[in-house]
N, C-alpha and C. Protein backbone atom coordinates (compact mmCIF):
# COMPACT_ATOMS: atom_id res chain seq x y z
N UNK A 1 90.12 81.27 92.61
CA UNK A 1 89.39 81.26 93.86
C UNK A 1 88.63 82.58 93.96
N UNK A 2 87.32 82.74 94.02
CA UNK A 2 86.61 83.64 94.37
C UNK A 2 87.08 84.68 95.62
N UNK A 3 87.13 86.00 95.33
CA UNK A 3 87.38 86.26 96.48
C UNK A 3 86.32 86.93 97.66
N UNK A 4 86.43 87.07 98.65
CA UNK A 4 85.28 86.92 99.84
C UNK A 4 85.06 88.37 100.53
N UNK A 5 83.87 88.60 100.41
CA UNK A 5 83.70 89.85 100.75
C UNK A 5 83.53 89.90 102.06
N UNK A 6 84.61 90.83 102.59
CA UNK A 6 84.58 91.41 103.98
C UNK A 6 84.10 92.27 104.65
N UNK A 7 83.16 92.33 105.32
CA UNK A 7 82.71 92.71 106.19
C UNK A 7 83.12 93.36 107.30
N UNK A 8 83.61 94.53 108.08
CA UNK A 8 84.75 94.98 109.00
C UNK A 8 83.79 96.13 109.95
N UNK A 9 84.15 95.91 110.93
CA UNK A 9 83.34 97.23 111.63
C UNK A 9 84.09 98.04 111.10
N UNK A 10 84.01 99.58 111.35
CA UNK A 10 84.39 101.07 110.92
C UNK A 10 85.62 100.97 111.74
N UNK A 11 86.91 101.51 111.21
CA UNK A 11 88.04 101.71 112.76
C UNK A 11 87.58 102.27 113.15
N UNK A 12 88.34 102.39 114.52
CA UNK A 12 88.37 103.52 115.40
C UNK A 12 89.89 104.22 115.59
N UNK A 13 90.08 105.53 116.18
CA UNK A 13 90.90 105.70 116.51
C UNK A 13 92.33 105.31 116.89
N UNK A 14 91.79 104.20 117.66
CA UNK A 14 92.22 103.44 118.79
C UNK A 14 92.67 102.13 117.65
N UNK A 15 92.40 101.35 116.83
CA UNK A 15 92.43 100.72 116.16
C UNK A 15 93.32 100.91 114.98
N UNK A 16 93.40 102.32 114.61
CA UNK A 16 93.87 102.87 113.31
C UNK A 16 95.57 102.93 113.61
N UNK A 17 95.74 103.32 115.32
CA UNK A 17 96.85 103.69 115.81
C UNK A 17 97.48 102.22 115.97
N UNK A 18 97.04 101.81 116.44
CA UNK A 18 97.18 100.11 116.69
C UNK A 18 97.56 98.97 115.59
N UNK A 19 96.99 99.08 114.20
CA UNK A 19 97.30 98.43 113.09
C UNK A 19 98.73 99.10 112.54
N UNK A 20 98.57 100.55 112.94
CA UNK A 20 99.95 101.25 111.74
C UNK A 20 101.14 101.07 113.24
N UNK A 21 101.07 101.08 113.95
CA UNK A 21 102.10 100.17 114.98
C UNK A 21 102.64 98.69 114.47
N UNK A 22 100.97 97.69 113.94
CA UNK A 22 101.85 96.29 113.61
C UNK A 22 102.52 96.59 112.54
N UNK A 23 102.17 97.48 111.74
CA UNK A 23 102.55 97.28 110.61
C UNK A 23 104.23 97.93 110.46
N UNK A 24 104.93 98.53 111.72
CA UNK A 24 106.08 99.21 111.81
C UNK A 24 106.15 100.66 111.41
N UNK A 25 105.25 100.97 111.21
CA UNK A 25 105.51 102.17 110.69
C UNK A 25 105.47 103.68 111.26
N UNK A 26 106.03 105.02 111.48
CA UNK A 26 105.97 105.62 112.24
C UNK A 26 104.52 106.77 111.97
N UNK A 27 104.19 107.52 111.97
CA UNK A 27 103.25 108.03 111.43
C UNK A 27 103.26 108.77 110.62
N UNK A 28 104.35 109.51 110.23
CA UNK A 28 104.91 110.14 109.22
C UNK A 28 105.20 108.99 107.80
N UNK A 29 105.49 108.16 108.34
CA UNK A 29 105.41 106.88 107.48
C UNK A 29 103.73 106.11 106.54
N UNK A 30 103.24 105.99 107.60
CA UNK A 30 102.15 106.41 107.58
C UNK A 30 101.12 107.12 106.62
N UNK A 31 101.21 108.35 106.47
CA UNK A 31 101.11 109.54 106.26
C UNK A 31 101.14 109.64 105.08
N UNK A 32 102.79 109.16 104.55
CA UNK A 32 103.19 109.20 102.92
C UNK A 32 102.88 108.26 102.48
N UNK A 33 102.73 107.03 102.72
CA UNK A 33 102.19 105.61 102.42
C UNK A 33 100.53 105.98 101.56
N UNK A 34 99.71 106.70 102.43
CA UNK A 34 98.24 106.77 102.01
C UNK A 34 97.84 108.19 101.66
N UNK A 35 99.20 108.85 101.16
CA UNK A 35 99.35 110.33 100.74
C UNK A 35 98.27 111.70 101.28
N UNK A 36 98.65 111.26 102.47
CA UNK A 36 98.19 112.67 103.43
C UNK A 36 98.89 112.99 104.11
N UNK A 37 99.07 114.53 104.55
CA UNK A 37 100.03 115.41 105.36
C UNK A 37 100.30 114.34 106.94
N UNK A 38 100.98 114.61 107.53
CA UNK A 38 100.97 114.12 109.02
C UNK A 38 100.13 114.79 110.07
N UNK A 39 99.59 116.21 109.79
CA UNK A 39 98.36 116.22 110.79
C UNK A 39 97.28 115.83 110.42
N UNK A 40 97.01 115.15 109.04
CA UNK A 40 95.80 114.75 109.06
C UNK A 40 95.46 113.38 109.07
N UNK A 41 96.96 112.49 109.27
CA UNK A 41 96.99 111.37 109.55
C UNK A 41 96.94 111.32 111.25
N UNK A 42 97.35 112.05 112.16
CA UNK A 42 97.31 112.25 113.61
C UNK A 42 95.72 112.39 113.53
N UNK A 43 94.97 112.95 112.64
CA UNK A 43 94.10 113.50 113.22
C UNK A 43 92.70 112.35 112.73
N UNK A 44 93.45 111.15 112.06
CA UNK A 44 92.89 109.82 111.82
C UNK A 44 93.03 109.10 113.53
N UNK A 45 94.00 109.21 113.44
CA UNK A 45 94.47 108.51 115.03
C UNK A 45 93.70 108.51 116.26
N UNK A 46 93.32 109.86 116.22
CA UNK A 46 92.52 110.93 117.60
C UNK A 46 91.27 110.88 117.37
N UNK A 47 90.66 111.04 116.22
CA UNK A 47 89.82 111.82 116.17
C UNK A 47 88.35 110.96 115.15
N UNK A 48 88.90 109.36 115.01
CA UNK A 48 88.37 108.63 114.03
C UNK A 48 87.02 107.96 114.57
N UNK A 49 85.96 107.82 114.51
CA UNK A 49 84.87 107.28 115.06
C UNK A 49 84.46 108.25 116.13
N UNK A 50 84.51 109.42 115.91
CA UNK A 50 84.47 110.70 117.33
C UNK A 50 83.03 111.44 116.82
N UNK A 51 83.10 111.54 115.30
CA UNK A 51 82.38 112.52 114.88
C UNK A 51 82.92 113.73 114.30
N UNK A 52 84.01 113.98 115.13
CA UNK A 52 84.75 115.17 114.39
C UNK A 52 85.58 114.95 113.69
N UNK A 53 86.49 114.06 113.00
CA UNK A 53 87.02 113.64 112.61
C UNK A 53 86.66 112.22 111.40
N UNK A 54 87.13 112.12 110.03
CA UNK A 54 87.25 110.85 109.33
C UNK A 54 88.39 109.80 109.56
N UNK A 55 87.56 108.71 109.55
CA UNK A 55 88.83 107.88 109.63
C UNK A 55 89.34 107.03 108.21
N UNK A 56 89.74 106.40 108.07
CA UNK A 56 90.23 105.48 107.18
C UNK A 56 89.26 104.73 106.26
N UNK A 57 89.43 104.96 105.12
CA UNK A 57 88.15 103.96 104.33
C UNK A 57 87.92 102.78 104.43
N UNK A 58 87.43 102.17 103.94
CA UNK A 58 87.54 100.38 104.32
C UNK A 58 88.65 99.52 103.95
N UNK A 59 89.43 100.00 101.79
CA UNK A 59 90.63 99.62 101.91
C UNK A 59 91.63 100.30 102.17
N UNK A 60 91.72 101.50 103.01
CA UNK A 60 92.73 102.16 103.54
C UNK A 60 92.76 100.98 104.76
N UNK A 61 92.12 101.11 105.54
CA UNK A 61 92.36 100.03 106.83
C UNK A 61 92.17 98.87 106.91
N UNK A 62 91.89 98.24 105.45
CA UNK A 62 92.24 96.94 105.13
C UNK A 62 94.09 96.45 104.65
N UNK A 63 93.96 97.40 103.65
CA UNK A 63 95.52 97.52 103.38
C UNK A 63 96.53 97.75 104.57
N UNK A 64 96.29 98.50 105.15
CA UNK A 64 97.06 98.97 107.05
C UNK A 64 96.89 97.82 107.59
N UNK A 65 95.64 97.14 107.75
CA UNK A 65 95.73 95.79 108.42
C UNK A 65 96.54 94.71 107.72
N UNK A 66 97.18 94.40 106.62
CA UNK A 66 97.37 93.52 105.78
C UNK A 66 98.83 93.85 106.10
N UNK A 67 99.07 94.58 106.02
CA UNK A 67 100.72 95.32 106.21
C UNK A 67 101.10 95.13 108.02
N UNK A 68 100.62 95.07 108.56
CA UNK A 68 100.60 94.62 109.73
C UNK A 68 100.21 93.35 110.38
N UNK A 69 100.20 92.67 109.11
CA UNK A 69 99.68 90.91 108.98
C UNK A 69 98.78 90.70 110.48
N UNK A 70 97.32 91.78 110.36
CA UNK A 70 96.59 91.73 111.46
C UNK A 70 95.12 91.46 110.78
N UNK A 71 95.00 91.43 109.16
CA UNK A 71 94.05 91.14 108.60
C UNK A 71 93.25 89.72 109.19
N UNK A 72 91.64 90.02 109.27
CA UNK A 72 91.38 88.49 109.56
C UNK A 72 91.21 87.80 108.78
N UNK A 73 91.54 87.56 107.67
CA UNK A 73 91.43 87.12 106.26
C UNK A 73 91.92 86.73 105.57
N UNK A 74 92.87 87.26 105.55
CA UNK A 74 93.97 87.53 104.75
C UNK A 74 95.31 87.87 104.76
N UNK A 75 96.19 87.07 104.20
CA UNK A 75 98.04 87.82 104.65
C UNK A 75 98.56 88.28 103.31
N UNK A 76 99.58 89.21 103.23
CA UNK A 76 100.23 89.82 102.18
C UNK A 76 101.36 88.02 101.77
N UNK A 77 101.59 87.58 101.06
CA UNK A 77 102.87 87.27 100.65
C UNK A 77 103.87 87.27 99.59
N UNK A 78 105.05 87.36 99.73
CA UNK A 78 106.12 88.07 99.33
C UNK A 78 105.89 87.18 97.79
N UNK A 79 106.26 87.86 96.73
CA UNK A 79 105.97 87.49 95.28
C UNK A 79 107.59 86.54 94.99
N UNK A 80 107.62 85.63 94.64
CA UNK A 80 108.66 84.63 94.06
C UNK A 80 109.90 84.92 93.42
């Protein structure tokens, strides 16, 4: 099956905090998951779509969405 290219607005802040919530995870969790310190994962959280701040790449917050089975696309499932 071909797979389908997605299209996603940019997160936001607000969004970034919101997916790594479905996904259970604390932010320190977070953090080590996509191997950055914890203030610079806080500072994804705060500060993402602001200007002063970067947020998440496209499969950084695709993967975060997928793990939080919030993807619109797509679900993770468990291997056999």
């Amino acid at each position: 099956m071909p797979l389908k290219i997605v299209t996603m607005v940019p997160a936001t802040a607000a969004s970034i905090k919101a997916a790594r919530q479905a996904a259970g995870l604390t932010q320190a969790q977070a953090a080590e998951r996509f191997d950055y310190s914890l203030r610079v994962w806080q500072k994804k959280e705060t500060e993402a779509g602001t200007g002063k701040g970067s947020g998440l790449s496209q499969a950084e917050y695709e993967l975060l969405l997928l793990l939080g089975d919030r993807h619109p696309d797509y679900a993770l499932v468990a291997k056999k």
